[in-house]
N, C-alpha and C. Protein backbone atom coordinates (compact mmCIF):
# COMPACT_ATOMS: atom_id res chain seq x y z
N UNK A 1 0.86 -1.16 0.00
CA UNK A 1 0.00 0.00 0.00
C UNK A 1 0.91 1.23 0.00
N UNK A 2 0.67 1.91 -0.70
CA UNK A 2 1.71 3.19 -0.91
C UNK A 2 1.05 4.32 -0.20
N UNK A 3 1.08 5.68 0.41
CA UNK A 3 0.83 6.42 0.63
C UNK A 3 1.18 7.58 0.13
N UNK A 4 0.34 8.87 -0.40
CA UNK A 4 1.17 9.72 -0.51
C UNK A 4 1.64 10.82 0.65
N UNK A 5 2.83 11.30 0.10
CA UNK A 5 3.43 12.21 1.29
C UNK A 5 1.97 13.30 1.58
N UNK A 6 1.87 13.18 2.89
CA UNK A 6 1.55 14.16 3.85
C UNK A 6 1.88 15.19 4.56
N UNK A 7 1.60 16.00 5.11
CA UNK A 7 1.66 16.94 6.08
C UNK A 7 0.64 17.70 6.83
N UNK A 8 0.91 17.53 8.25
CA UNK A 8 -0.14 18.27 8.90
C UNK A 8 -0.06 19.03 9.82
N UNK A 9 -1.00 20.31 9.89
CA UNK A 9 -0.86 21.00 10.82
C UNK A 9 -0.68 21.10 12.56
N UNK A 10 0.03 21.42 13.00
CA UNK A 10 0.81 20.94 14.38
C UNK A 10 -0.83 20.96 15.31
N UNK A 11 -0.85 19.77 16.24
CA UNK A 11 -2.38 19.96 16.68
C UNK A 11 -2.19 20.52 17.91
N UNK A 12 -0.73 21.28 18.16
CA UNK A 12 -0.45 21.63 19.76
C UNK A 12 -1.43 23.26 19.28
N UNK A 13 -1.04 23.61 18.03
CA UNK A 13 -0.92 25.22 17.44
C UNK A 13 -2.22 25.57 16.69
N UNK A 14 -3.07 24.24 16.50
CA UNK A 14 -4.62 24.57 16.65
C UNK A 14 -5.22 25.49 17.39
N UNK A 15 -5.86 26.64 17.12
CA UNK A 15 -6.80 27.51 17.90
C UNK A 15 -5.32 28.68 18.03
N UNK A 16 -4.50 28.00 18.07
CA UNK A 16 -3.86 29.72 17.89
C UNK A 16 -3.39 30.68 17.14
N UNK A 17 -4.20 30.65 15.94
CA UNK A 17 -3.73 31.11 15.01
C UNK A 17 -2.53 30.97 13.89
N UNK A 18 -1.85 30.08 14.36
CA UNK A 18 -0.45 29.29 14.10
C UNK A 18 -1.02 28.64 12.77
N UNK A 19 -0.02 28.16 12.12
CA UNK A 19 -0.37 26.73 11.26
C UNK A 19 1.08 27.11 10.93
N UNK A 20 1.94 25.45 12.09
CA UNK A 20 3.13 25.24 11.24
C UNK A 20 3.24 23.98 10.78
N UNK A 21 4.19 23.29 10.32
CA UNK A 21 4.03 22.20 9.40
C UNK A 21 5.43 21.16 9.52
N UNK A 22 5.31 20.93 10.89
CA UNK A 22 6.38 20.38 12.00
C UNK A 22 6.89 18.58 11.52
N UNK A 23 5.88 18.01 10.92
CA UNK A 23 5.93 16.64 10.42
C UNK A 23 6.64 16.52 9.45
N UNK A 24 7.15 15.38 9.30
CA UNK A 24 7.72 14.37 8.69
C UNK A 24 6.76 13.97 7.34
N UNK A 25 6.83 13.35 6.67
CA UNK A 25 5.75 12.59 6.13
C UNK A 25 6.01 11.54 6.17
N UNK A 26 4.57 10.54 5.90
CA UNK A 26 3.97 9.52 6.45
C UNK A 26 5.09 8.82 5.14
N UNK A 27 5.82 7.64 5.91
CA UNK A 27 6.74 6.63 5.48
C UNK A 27 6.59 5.12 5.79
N UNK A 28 6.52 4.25 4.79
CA UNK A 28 5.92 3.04 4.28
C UNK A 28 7.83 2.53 5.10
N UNK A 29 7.80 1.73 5.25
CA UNK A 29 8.73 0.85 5.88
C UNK A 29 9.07 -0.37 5.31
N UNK A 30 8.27 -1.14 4.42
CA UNK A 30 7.99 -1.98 3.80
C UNK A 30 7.53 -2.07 2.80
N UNK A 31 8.03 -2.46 1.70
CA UNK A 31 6.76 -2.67 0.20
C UNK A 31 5.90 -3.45 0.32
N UNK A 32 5.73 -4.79 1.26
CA UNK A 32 5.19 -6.37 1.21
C UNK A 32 4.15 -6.02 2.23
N UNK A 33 4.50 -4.85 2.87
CA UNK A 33 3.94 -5.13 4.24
C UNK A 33 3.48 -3.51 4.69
N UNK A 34 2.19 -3.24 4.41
CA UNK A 34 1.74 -2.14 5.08
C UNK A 34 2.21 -1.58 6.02
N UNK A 35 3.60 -1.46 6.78
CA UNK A 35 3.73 -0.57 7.79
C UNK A 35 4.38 0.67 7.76
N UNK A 36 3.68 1.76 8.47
CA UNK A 36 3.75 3.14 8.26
C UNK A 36 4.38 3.83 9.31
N UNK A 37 5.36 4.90 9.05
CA UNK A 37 5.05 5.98 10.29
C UNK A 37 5.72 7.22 10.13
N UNK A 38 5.24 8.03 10.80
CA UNK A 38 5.16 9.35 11.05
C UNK A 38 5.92 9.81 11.99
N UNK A 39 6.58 11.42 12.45
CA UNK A 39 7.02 11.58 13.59
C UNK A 39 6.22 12.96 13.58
N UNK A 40 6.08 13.19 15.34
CA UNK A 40 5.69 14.79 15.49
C UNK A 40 6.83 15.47 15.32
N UNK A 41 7.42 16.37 15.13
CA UNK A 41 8.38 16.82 15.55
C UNK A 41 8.73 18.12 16.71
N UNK A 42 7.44 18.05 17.10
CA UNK A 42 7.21 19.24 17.84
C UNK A 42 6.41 18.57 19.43
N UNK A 43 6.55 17.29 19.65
CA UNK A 43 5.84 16.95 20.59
C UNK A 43 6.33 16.57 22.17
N UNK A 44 7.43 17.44 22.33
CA UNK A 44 8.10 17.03 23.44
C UNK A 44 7.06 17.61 24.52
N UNK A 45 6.77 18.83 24.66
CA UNK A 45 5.78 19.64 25.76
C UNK A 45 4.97 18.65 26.03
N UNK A 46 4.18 18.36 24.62
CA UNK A 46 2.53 17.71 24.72
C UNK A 46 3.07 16.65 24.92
N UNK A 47 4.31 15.89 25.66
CA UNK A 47 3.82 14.89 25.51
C UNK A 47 4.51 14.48 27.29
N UNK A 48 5.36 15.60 27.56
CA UNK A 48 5.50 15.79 29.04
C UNK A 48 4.07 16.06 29.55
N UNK A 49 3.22 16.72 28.86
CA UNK A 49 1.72 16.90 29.97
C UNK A 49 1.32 15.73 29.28
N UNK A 50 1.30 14.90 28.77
CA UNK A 50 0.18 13.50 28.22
C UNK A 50 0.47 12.84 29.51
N UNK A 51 2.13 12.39 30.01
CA UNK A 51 2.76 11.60 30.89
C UNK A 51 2.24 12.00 31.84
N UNK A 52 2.58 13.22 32.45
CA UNK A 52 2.31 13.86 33.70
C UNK A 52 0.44 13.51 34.02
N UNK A 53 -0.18 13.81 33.44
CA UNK A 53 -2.32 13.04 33.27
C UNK A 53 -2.19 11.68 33.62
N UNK A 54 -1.12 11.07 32.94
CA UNK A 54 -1.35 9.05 32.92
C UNK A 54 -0.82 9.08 34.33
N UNK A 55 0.27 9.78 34.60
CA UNK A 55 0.98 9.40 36.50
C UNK A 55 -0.45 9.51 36.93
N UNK A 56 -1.17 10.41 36.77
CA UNK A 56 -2.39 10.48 37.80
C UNK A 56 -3.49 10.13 37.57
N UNK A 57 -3.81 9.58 36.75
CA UNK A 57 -4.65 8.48 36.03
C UNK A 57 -4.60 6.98 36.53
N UNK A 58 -3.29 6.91 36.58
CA UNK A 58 -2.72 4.95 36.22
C UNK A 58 -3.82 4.36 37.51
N UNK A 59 -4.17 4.77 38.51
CA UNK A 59 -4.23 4.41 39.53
C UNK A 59 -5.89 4.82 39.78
N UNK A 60 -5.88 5.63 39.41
CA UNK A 60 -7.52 5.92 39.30
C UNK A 60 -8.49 5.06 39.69
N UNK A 61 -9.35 5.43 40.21
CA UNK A 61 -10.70 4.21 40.58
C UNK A 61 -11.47 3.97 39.04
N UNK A 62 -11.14 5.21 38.03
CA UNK A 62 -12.27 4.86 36.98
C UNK A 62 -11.49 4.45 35.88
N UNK A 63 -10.18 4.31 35.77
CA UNK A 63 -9.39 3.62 35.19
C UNK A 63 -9.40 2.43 35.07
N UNK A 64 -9.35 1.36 33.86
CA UNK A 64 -9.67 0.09 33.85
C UNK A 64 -7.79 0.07 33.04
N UNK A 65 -7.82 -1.95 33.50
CA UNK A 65 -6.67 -2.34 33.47
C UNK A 65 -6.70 -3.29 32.77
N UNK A 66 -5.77 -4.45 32.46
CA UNK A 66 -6.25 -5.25 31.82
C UNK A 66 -4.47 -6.36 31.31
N UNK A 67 -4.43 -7.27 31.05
CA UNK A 67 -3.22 -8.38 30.96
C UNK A 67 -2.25 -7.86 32.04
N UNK A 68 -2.61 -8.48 33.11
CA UNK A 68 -1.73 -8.40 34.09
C UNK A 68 -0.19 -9.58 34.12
N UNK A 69 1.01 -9.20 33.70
CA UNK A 69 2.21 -9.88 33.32
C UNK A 69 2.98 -8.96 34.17
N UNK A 70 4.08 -10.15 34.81
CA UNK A 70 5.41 -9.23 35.04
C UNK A 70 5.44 -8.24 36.65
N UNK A 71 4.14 -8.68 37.24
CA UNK A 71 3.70 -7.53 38.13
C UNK A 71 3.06 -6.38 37.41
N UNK A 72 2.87 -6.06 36.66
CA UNK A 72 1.85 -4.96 35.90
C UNK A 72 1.15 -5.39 35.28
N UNK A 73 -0.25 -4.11 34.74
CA UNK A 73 -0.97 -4.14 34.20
C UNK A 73 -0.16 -3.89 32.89
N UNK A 74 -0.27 -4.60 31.57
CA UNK A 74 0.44 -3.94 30.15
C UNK A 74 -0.67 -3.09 29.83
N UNK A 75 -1.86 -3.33 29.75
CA UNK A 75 -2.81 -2.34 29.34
C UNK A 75 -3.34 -1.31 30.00
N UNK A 76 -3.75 0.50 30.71
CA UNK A 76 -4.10 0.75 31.35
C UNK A 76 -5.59 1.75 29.99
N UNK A 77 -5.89 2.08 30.57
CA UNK A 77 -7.40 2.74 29.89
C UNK A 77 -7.58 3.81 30.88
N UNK A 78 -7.84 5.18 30.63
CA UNK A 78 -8.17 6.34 31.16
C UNK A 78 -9.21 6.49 30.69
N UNK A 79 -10.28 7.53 31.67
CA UNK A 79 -11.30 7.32 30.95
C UNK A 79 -10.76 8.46 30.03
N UNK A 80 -11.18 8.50 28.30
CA UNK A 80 -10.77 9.26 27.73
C UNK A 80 -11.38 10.97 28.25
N UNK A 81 -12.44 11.26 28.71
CA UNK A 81 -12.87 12.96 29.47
C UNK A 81 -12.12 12.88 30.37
N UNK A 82 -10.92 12.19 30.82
CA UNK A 82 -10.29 12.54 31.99
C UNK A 82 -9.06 13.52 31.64
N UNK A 83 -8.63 12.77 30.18
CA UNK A 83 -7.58 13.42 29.81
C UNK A 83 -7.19 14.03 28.19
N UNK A 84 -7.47 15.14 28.39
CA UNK A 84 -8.14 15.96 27.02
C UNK A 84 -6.48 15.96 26.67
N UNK A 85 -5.04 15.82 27.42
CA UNK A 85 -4.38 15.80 26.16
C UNK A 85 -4.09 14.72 25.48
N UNK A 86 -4.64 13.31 25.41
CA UNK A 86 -5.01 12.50 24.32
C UNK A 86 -5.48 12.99 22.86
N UNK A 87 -6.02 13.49 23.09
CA UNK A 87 -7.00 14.12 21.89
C UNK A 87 -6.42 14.75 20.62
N UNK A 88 -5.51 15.76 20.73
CA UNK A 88 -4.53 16.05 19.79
C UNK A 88 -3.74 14.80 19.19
N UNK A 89 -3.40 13.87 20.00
CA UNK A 89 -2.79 12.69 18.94
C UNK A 89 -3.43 11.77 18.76
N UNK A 90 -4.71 11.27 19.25
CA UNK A 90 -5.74 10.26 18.49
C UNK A 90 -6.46 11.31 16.89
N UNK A 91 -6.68 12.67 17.11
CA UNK A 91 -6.77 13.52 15.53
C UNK A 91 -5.75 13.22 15.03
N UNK A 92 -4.34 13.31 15.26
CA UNK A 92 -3.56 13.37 14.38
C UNK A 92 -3.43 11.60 13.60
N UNK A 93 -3.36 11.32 14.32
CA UNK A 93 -3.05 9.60 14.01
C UNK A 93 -4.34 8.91 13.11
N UNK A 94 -5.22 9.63 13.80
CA UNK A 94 -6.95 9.08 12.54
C UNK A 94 -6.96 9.62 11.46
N UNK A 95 -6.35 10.73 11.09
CA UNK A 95 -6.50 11.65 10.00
C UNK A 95 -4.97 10.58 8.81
N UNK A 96 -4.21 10.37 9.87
CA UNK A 96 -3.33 9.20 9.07
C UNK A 96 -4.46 8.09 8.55
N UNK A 97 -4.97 7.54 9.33
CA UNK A 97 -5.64 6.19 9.45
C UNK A 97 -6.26 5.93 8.55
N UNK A 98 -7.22 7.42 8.12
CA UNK A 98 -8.17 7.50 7.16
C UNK A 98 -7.09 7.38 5.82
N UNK A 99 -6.33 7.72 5.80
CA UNK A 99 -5.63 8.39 4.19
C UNK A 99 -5.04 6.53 4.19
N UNK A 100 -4.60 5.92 5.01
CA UNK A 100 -4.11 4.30 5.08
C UNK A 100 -4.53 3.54 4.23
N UNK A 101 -6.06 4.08 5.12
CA UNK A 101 -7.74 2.63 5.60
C UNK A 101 -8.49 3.23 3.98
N UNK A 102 -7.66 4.53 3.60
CA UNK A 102 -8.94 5.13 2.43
C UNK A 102 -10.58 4.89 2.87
N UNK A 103 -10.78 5.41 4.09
CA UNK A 103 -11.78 5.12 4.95
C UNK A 103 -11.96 6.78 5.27
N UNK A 104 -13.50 7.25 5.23
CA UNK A 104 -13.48 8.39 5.52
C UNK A 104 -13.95 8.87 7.09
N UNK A 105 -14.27 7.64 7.59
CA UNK A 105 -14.49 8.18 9.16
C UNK A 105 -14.15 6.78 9.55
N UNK A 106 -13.37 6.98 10.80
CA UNK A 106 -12.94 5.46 11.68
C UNK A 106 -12.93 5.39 13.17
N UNK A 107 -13.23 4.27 14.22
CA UNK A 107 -13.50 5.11 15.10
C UNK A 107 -12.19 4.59 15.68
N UNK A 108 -12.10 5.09 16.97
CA UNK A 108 -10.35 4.62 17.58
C UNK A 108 -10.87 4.09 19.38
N UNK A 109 -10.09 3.38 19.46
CA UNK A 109 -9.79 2.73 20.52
C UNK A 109 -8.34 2.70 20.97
N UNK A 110 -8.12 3.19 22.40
CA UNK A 110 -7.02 3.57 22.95
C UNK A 110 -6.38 2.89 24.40
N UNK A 111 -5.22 2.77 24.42
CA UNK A 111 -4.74 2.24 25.96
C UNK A 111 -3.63 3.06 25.74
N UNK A 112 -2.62 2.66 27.31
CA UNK A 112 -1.26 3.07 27.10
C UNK A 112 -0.84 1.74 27.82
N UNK A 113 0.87 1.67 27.77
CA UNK A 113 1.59 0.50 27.74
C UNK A 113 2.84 0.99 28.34
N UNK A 114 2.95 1.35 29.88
CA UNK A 114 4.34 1.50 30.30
C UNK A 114 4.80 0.56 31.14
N UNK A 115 6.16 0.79 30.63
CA UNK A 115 7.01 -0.09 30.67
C UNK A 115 8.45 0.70 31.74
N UNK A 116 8.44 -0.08 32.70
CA UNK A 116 9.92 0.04 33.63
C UNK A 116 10.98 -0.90 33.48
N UNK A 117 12.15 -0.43 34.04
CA UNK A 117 13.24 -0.84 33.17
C UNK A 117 13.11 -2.68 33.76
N UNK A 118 13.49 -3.32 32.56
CA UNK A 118 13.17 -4.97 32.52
C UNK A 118 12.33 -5.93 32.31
N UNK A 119 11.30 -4.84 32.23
CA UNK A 119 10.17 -5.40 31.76
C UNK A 119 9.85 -5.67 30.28
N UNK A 120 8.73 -6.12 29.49
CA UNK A 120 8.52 -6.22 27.94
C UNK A 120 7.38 -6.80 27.78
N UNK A 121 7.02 -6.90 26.34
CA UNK A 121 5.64 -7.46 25.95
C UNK A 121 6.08 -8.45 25.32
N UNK A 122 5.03 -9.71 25.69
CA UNK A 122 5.67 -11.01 24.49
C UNK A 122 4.62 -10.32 23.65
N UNK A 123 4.56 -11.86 22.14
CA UNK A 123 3.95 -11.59 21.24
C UNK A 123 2.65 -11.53 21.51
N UNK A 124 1.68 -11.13 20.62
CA UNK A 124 0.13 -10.70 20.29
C UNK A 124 -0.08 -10.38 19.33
N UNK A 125 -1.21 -10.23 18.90
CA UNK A 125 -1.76 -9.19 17.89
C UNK A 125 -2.88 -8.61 18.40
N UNK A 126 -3.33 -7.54 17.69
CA UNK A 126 -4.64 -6.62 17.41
C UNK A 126 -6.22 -7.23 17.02
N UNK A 127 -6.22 -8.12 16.32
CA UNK A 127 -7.00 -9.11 15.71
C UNK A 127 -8.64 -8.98 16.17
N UNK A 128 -8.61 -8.94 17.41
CA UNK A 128 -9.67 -9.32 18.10
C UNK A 128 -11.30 -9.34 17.44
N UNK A 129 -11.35 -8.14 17.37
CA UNK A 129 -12.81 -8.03 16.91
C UNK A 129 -12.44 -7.34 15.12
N UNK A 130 -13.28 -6.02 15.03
CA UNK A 130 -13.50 -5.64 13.35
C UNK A 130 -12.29 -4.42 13.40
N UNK A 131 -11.13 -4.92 13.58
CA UNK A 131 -10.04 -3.67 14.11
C UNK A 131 -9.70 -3.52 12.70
N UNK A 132 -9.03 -2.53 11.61
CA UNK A 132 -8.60 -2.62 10.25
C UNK A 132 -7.12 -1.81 10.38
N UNK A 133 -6.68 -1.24 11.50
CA UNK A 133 -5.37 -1.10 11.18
C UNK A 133 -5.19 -0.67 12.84
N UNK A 134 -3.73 -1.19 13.17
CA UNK A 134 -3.24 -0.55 14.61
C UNK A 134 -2.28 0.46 14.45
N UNK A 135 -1.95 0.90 15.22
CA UNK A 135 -0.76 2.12 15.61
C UNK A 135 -0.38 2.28 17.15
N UNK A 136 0.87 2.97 17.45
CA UNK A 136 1.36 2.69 18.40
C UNK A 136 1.99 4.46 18.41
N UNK A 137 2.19 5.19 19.35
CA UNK A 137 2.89 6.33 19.47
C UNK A 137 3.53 6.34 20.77
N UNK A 138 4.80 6.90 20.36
CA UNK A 138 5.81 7.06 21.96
C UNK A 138 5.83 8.15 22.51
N UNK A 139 5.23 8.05 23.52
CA UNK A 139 5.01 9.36 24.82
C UNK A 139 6.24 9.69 25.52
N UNK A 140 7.18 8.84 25.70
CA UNK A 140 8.59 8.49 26.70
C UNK A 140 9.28 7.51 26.11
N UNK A 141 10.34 7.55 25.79
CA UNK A 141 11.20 6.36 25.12
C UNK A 141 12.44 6.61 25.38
N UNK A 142 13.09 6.18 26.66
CA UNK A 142 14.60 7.19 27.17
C UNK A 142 15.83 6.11 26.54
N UNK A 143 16.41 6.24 26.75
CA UNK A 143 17.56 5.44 26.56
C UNK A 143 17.45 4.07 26.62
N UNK A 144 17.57 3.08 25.83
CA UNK A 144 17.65 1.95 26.18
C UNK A 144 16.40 1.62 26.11
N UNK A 145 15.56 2.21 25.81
CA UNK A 145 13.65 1.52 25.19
C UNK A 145 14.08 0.28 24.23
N UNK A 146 12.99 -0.63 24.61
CA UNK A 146 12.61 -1.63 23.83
C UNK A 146 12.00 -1.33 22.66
N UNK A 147 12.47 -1.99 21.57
CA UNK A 147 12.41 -2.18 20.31
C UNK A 147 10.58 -2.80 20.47
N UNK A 148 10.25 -2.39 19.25
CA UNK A 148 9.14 -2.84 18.48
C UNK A 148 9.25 -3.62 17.38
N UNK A 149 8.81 -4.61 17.56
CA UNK A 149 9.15 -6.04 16.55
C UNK A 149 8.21 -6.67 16.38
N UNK A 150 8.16 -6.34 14.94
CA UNK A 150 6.83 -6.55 14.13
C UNK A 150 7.20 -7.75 12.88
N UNK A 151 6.82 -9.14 13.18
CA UNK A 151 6.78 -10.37 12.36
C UNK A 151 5.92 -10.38 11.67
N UNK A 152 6.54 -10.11 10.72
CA UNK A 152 5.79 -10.13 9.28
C UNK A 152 5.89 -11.71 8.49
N UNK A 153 5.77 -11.44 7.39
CA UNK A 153 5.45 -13.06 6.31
C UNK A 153 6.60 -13.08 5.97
N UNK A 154 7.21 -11.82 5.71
CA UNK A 154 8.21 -11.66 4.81
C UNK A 154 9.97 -11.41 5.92
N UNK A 155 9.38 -11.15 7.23
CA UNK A 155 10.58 -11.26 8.17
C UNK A 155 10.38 -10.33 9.55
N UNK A 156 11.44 -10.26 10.56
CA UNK A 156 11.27 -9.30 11.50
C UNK A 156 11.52 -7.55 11.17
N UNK A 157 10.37 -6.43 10.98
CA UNK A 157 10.99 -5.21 11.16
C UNK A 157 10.99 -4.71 12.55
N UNK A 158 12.19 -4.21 12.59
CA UNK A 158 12.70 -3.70 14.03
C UNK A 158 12.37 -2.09 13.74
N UNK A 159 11.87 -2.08 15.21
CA UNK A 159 11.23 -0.17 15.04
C UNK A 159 11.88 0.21 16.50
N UNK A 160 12.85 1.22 16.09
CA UNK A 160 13.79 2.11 17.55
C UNK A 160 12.88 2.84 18.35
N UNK A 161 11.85 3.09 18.83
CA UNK A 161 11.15 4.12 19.89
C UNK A 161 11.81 5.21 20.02
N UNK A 162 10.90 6.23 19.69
CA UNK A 162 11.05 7.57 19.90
C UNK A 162 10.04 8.54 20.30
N UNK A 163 10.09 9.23 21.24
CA UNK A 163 9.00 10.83 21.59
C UNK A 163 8.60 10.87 20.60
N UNK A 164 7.24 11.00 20.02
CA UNK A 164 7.23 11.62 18.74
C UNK A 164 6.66 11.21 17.69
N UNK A 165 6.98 9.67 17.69
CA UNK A 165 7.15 8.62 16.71
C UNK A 165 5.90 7.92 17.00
N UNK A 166 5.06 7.96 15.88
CA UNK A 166 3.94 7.25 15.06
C UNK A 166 3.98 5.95 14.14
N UNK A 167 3.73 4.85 15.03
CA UNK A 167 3.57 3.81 13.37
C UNK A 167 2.45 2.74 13.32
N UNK A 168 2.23 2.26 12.42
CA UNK A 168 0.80 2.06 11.99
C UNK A 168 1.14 0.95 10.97
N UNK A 169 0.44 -0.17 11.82
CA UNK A 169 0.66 -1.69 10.95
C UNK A 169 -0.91 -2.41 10.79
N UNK A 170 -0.47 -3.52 10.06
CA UNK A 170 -1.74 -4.34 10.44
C UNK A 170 -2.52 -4.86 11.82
N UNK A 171 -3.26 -4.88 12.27
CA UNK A 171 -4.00 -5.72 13.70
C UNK A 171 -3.37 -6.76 13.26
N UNK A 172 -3.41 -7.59 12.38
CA UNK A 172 -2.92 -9.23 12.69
C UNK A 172 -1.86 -9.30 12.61
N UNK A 173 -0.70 -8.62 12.71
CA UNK A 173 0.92 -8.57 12.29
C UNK A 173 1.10 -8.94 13.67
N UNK A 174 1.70 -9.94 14.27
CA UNK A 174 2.24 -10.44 15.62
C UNK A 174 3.22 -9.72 15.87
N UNK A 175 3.55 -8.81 17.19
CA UNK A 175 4.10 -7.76 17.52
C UNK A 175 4.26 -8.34 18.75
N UNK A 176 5.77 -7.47 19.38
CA UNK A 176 6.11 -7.73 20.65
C UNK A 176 6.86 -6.44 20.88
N UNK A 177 7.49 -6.08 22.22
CA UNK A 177 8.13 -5.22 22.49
C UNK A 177 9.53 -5.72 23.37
N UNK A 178 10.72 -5.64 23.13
CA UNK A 178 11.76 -6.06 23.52
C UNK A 178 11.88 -5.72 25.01
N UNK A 179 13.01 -6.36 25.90
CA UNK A 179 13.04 -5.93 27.23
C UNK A 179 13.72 -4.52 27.07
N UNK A 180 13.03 -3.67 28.75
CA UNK A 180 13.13 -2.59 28.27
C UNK A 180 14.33 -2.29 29.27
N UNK A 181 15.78 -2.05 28.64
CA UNK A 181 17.04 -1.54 29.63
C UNK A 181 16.99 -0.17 30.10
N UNK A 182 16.40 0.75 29.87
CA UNK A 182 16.44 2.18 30.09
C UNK A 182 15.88 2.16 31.88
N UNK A 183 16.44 3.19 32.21
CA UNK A 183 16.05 3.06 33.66
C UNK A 183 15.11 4.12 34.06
N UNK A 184 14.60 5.14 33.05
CA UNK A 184 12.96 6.04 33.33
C UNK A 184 12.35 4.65 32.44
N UNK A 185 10.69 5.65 32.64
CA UNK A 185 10.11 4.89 32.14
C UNK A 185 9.60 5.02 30.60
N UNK A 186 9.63 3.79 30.08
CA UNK A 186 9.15 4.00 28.04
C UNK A 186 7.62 3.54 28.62
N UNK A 187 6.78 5.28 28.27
CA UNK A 187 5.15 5.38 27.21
C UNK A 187 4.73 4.79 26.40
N UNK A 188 3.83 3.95 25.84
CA UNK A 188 3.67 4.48 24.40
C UNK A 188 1.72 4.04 24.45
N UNK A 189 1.39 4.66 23.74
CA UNK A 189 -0.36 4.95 23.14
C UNK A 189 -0.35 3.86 22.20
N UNK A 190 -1.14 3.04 22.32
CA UNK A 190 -1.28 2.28 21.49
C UNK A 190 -2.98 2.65 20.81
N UNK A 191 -3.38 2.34 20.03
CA UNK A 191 -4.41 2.30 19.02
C UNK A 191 -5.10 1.25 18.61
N UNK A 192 -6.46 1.07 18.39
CA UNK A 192 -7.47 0.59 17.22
C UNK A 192 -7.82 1.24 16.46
N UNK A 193 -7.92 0.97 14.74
CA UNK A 193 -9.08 1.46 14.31
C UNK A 193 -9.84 0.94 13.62
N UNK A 194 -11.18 0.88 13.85
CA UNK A 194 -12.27 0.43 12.81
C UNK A 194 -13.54 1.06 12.22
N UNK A 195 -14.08 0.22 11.57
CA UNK A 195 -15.48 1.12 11.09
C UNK A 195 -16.09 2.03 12.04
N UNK A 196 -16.04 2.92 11.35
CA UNK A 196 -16.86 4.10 12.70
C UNK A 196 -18.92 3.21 12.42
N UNK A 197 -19.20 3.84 13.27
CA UNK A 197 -20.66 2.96 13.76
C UNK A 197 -21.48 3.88 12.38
């Protein structure tokens, strides 16, 4: 699936009269294999206040959890009205999704996935229900973050974690996340998307 180059307006600089044009464009990784990604390049702030909401979230009474491994939850769920700075990067990442999915409305489903140093994700996929493409974005990725390793038909692509960094594969592509050596902690937003209702 090819994409064409993109660009989009920074969603920190929405409402202020701004329109700068901080991105990367959207980059195919693979010919065989649909996987995509993007970087913000402007998302260090927004993404110190995304972290700083989840510290006070994680624990929440209305927060739901979910594959408990390792001593943690891998999945945590906020309620999304808890934390409006989600919102700028589930727009930015759907507005990808759509141009992917060539889908003109999709709806999204969200967790986050942190990780302290030694910990990791075995394999999985996305699969579950009517999901048509996943994505993953890094909120925190310090030194020594675990790799994203995505088994494909055609072999392993290895993806470095970065602040910033957007990518967008199939739901059924069996994915794992390497152990994580860094000693803060690696973020990252993970994604659904499917038919909007």
């Amino acid at each position: 699936m090819n994409c064409p180059s993109t660009s989009t307006p920074d969603p920190v600089a929405s409402g202020s009269g701004e329109t700068r044009q901080p991105f990367a464009d959207l980059r195919t990784l693979s010919s065989s294999i649909p996987v995509h990604t993007v970087s913000w390049d402007g998302a260090g702030q927004w993404n110190e206040r995304m972290y700083r909401r989840f510290q006070v979230l994680r624990d929440d009474a209305g927060t739901r959890r979910s594959h408990y491994f390792q001593g943690r939850f891998e999945n945590v769920y906020p309620e999304r009205a808890a934390m409006p700075e989600v919102e700028s990067v589930l727009e930015w990442a759907a507005g990808f999704a759509r141009r992917i999915c060539r889908e003109p409305a999709l709806r999204c489903g969200f967790w986050f996935n942190e990780m302290a140093h030694g910990q990791c994700t075995g394999v999985h996929t996305h699969d579950d229900d009517d999901e048509i493409l996943s994505a993953v974005y890094y909120v925190t990725a310090p030194a020594g973050s675990g790799a994203l390793l995505l088994h494909t038909r055609v072999g392993t692509i290895r993806v470095r974690p970065r602040p910033g960094l957007l990518v967008f594969f199939p739901p059924d592509v069996p994915h794992e996340v390497e152990t994580h050596a860094g000693r803060d902690v690696r973020l990252s937003l993970a994604m659904n998307f499917g038919p909007a209702p």
